[in-house]
C-alpha atoms as a PDB file:
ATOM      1  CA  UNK A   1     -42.238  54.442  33.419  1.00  0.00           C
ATOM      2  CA  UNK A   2     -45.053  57.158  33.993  1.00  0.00           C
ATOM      3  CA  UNK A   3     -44.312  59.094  36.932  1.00  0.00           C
ATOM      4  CA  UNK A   4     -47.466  59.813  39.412  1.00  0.00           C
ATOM      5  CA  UNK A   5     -49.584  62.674  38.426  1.00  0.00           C
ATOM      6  CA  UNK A   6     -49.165  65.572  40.323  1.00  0.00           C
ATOM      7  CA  UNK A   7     -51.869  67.648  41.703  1.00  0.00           C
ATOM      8  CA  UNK A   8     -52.171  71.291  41.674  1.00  0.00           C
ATOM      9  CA  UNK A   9     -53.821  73.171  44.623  1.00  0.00           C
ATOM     10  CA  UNK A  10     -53.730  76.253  46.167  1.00  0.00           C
ATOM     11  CA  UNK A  11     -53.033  77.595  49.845  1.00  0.00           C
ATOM     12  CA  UNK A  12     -56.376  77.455  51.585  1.00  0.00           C
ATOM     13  CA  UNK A  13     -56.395  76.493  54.914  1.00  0.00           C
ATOM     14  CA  UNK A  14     -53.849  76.403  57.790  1.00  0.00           C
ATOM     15  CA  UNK A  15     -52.269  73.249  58.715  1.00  0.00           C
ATOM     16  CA  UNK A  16     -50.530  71.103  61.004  1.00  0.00           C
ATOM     17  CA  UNK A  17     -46.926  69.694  60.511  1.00  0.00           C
ATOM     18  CA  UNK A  18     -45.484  66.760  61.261  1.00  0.00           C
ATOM     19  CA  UNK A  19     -42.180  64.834  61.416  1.00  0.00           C
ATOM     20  CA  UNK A  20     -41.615  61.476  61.424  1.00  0.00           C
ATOM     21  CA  UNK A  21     -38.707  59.283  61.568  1.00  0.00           C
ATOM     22  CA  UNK A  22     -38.627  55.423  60.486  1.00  0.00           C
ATOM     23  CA  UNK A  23     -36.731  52.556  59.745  1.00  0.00           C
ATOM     24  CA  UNK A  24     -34.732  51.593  56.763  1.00  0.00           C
ATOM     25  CA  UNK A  25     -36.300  49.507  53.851  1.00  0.00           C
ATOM     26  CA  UNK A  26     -36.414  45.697  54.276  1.00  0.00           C
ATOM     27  CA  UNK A  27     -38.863  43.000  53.208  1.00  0.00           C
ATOM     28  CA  UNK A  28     -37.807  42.149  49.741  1.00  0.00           C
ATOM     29  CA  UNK A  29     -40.367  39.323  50.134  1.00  0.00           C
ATOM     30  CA  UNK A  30     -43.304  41.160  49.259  1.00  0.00           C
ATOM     31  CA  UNK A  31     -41.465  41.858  45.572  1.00  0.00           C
ATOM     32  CA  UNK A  32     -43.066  38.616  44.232  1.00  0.00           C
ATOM     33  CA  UNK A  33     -46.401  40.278  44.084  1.00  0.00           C
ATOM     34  CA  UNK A  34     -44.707  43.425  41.591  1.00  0.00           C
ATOM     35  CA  UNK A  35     -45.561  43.128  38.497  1.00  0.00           C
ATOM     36  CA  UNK A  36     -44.440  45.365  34.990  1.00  0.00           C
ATOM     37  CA  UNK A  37     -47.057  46.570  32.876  1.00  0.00           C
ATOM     38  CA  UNK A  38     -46.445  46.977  28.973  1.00  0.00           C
ATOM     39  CA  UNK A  39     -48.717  48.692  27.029  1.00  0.00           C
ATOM     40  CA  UNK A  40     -47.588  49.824  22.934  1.00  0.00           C
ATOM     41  CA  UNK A  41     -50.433  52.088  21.973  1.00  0.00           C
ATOM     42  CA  UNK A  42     -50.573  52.066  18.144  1.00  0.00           C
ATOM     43  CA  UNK A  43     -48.102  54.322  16.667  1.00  0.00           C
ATOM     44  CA  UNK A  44     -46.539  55.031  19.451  1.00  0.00           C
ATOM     45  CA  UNK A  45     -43.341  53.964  21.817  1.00  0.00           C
ATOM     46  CA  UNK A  46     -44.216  51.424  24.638  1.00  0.00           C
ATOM     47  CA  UNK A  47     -44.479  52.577  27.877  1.00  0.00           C
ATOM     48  CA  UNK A  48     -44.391  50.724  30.782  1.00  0.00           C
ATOM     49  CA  UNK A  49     -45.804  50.975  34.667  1.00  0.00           C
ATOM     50  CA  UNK A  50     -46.086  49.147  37.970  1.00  0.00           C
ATOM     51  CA  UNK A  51     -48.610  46.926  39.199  1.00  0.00           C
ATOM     52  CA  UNK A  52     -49.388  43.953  41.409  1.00  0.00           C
ATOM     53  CA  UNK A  53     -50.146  40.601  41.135  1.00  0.00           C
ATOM     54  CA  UNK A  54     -53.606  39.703  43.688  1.00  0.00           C
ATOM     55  CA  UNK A  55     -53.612  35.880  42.650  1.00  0.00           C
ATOM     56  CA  UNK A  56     -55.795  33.404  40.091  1.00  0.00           C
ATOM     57  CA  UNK A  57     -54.195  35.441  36.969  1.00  0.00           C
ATOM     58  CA  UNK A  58     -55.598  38.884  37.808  1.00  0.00           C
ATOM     59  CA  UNK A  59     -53.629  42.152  38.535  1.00  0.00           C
ATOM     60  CA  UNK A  60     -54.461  45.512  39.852  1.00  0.00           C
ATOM     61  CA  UNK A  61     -53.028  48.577  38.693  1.00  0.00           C
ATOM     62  CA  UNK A  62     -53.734  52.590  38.987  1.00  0.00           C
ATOM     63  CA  UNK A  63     -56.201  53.379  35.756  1.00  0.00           C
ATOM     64  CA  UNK A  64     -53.952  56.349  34.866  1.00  0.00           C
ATOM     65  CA  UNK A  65     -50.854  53.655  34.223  1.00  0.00           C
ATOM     66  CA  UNK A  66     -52.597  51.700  31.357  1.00  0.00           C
ATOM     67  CA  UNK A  67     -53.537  55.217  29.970  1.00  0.00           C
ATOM     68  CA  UNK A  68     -56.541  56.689  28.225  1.00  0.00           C
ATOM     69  CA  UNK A  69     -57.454  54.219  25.136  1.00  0.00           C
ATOM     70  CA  UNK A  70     -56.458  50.757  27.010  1.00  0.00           C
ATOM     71  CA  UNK A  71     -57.964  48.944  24.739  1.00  0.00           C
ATOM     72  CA  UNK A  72     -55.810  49.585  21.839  1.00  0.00           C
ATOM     73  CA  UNK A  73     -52.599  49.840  23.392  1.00  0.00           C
ATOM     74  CA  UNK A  74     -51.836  45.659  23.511  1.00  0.00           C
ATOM     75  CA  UNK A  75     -50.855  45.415  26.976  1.00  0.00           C
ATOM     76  CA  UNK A  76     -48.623  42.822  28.353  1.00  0.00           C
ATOM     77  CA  UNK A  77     -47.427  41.753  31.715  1.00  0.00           C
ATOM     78  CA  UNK A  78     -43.674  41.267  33.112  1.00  0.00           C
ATOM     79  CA  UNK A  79     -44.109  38.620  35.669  1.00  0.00           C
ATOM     80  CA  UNK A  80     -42.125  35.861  37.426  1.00  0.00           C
ATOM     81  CA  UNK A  81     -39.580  35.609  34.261  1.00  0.00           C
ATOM     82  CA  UNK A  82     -42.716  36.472  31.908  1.00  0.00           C
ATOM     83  CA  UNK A  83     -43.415  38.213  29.767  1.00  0.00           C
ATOM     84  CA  UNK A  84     -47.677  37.785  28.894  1.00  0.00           C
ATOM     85  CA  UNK A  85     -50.146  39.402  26.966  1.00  0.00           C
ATOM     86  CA  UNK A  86     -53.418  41.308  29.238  1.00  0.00           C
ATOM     87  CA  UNK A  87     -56.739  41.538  29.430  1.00  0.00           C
ATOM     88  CA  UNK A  88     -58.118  44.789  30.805  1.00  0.00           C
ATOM     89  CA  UNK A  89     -61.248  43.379  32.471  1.00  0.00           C
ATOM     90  CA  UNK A  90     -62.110  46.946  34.054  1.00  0.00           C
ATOM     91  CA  UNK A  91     -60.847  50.226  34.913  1.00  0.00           C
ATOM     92  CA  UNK A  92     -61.936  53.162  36.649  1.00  0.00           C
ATOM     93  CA  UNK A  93     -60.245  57.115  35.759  1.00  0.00           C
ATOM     94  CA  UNK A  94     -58.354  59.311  38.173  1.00  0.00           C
ATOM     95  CA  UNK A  95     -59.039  60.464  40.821  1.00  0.00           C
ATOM     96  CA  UNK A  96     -62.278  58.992  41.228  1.00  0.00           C
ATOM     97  CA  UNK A  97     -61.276  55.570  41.107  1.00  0.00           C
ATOM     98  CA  UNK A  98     -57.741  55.147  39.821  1.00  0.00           C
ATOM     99  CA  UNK A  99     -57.767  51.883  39.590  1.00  0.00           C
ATOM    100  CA  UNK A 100     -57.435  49.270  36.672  1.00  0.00           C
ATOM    101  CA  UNK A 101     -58.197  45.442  36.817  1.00  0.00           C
ATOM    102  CA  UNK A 102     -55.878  43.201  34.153  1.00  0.00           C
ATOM    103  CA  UNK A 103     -55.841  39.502  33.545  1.00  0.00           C
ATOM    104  CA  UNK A 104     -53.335  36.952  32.243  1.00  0.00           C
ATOM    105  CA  UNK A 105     -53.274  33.447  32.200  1.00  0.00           C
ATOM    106  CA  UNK A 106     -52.757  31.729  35.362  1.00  0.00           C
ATOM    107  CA  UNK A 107     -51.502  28.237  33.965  1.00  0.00           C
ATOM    108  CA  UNK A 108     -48.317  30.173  32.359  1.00  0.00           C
ATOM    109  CA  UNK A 109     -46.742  31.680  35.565  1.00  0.00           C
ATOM    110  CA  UNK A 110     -44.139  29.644  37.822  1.00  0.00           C
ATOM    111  CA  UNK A 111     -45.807  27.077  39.885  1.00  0.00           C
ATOM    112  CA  UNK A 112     -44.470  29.440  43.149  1.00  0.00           C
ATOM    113  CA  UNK A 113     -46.830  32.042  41.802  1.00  0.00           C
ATOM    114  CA  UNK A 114     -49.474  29.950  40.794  1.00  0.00           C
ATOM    115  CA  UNK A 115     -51.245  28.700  44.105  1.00  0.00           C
ATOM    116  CA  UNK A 116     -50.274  32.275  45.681  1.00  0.00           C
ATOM    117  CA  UNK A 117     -53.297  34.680  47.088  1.00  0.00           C
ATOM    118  CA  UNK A 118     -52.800  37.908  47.710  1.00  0.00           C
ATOM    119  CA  UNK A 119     -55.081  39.094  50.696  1.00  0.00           C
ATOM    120  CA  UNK A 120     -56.196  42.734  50.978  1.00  0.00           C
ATOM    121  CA  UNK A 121     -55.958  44.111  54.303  1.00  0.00           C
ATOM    122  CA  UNK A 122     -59.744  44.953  56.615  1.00  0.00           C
ATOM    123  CA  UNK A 123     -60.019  47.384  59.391  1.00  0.00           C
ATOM    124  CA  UNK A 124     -59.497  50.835  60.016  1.00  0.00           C
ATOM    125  CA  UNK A 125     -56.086  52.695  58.876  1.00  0.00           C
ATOM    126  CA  UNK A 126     -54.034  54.474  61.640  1.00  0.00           C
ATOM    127  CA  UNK A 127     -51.908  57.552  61.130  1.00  0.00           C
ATOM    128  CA  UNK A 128     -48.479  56.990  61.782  1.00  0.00           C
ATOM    129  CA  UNK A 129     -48.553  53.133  60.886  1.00  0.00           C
ATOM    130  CA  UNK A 130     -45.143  51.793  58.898  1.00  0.00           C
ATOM    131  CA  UNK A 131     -46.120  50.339  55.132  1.00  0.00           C
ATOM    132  CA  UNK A 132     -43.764  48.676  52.220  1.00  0.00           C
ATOM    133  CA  UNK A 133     -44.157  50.021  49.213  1.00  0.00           C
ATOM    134  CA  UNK A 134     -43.416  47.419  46.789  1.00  0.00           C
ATOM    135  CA  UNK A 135     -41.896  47.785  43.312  1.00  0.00           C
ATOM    136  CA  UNK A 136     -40.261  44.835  41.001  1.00  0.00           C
ATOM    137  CA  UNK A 137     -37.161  45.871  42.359  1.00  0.00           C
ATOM    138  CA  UNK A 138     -36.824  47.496  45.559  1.00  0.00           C
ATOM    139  CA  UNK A 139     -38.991  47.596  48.602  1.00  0.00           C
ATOM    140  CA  UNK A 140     -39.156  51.168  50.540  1.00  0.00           C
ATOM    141  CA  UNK A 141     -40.754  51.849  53.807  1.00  0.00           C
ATOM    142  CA  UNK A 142     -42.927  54.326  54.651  1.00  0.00           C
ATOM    143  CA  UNK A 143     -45.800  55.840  57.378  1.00  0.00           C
ATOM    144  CA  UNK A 144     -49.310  56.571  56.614  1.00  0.00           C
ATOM    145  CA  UNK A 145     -49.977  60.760  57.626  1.00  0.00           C
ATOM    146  CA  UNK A 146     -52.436  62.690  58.329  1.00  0.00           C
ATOM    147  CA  UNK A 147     -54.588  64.413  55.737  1.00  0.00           C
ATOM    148  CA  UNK A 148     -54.142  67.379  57.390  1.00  0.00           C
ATOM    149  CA  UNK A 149     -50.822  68.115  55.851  1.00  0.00           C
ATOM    150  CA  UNK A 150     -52.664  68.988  52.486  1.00  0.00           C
ATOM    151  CA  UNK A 151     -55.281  71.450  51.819  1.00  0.00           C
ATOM    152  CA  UNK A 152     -58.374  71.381  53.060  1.00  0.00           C
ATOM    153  CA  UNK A 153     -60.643  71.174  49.860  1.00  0.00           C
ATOM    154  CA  UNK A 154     -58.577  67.942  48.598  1.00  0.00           C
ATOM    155  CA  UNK A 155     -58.904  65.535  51.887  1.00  0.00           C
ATOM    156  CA  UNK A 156     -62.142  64.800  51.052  1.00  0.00           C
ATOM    157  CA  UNK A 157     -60.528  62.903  47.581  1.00  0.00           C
ATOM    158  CA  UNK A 158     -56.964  62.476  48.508  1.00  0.00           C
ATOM    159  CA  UNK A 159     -57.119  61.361  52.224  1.00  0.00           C
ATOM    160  CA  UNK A 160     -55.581  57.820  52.117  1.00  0.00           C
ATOM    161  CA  UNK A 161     -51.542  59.567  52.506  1.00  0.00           C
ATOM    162  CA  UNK A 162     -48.336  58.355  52.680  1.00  0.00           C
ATOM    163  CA  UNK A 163     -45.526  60.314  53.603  1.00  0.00           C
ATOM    164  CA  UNK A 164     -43.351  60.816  50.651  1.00  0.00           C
ATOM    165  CA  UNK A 165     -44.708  59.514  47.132  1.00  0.00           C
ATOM    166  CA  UNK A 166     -43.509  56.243  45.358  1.00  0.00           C
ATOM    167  CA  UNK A 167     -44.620  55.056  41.557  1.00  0.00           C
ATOM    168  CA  UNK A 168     -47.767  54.727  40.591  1.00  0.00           C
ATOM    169  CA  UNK A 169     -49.688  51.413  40.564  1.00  0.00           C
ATOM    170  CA  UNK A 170     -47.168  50.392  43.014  1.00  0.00           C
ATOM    171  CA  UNK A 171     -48.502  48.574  46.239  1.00  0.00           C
ATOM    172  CA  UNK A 172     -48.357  49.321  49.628  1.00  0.00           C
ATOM    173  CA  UNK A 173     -48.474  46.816  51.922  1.00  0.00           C
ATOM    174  CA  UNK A 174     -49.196  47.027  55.952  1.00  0.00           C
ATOM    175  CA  UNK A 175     -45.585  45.844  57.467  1.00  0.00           C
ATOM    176  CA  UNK A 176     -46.682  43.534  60.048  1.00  0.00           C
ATOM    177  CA  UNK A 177     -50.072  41.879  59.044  1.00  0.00           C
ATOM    178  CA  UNK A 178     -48.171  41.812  55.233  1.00  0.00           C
ATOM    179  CA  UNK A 179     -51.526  42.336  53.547  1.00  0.00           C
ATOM    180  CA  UNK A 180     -52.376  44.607  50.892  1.00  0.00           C
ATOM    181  CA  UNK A 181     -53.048  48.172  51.839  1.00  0.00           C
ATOM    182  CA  UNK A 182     -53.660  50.206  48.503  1.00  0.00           C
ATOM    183  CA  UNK A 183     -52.572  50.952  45.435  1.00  0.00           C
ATOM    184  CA  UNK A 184     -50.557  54.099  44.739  1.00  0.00           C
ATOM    185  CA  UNK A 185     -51.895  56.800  42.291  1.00  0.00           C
ATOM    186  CA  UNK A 186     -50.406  60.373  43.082  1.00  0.00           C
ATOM    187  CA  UNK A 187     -48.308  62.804  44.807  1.00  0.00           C
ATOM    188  CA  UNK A 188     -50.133  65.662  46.869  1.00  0.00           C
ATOM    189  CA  UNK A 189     -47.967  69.199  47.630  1.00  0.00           C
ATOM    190  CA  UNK A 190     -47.767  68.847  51.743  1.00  0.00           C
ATOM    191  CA  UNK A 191     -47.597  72.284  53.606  1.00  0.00           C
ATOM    192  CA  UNK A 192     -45.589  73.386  57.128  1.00  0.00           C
ATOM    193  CA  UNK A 193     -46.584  75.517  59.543  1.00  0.00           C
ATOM    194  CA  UNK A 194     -44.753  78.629  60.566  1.00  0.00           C
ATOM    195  CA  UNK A 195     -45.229  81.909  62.203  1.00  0.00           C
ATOM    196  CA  UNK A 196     -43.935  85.074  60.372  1.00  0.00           C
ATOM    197  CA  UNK A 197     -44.359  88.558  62.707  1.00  0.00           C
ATOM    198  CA  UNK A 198     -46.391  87.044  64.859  1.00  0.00           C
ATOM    199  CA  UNK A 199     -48.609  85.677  62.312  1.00  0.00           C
ATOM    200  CA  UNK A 200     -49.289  81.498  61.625  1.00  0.00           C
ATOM    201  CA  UNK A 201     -48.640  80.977  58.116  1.00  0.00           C
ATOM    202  CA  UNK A 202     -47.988  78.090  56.050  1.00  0.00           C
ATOM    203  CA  UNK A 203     -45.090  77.265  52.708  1.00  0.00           C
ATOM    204  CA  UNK A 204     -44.837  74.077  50.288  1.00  0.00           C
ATOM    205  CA  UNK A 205     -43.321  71.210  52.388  1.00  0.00           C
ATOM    206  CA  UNK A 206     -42.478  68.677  49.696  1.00  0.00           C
ATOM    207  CA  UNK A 207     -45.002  66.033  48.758  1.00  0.00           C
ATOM    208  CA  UNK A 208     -47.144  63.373  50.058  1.00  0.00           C
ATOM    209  CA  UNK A 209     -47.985  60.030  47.958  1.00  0.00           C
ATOM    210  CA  UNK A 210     -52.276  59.430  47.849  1.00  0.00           C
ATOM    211  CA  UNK A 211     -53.049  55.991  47.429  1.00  0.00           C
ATOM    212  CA  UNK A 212     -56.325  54.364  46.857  1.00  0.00           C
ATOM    213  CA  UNK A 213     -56.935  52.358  49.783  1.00  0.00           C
ATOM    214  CA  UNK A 214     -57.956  48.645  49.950  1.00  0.00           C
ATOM    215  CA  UNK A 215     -61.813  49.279  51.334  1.00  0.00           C
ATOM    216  CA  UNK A 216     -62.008  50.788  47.824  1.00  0.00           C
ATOM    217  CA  UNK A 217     -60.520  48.395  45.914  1.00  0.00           C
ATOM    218  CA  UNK A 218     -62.347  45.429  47.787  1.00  0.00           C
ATOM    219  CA  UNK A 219     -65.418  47.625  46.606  1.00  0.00           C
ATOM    220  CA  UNK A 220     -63.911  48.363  42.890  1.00  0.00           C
ATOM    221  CA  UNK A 221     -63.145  44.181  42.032  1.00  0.00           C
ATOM    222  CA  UNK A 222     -66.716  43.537  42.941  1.00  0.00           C
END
């Protein structure tokens, strides 16, 4: 399993911090839409990465999971009880757009996954609103946060947040509507506010998960 890139920045701005408190995980539902991704570059060890399943065959992933020469590196899907070789129809490079389009054939999966769409959520995303992120083993809940907890000359790239990071090419999904909210793709170094001798400063505060949100990947499977 690759572990989400981490992104270096440096104390720029002053910011804002926040706490947040939230409920356990739940929702193991959503876990039929996780997905394993195998890919056994040549002369090399396999590697393997999260991804999720949007319906008629094809899966999304984060680009950075399926690495840098896709093409060559055989990739195969862990799905339902499967195990099926890929297609990479299309993927984009981080951070731009870290996100990678795979397909498999549809007529081998279990007939409960066959018929199944997976619907990407529309409208506007609110701080503070409670997401699943969904793995092919565990579901974990988390909160969308502000951008603000990050420095200033990264929210322009990184401003989709969620509170704490999970694994890359994982989904997040919105907890009540159920639909899919983005794709996750790296942790961002948060920041807390404090005052030292009368002076507002700020120190590292842990790390926020970026995700590429689904207005982008509506725009990226076009």
């Amino acid at each position: 399993m690759r572990a989400c890139q981490c992104i270096l920045l440096f104390i720029g701005t002053f910011v804002q911090a926040c706490a947040a408190s939230y409920a356990q995980p739940s929702d193991n539902a959503l876990q039929i839409y996780a997905v394993r991704i195998v890919m056994t570059p040549p002369l090399e060890k396999s590697f393997t990465g999260d991804g999720i399943y949007l319906g008629d065959g094809k899966i999304i992933t984060a680009a950075h999971v399926i690495g840098s020469r896709p093409s060559l590196s055989n990739p195969r899907v862990l799905i339902g009880g499967e195990d099926l070789p890929a297609e990479i129809i299309k993927d984009g490079s981080f951070p731009d757009t870290d996100l990678a389009l795979l397909s498999i054939d549809a007529t081998k999966l279990p007939m409960r996954l066959r018929l199944r769409l997976n619907p990407l959520c529309k409208g506007e995303l609110k701080i503070g609103m409670q997401v699943i992120d969904v793995v092919d083993n565990e579901s974990t809940v988390s909160r969308v946060v502000s951008p603000q907890l990050i420095s200033a000359h990264l929210r322009a790239k990184f401003g989709t947040l969620i509170d704490s990071p999970q694994r890359s090419g994982s989904g997040l999904f919105d907890a009540d509507k159920k639909c899919l909210l983005g794709i996750v793709s790296a942790k961002v170094p948060k920041f807390e506010a404090y005052v030292s001798d009368g002076h507002p400063s700020i120190k590292p505060n842990g790390f926020a998960g970026y995700f590429v949100p689904s207005a982008k990947i509506a725009d990226f499977l076009q």
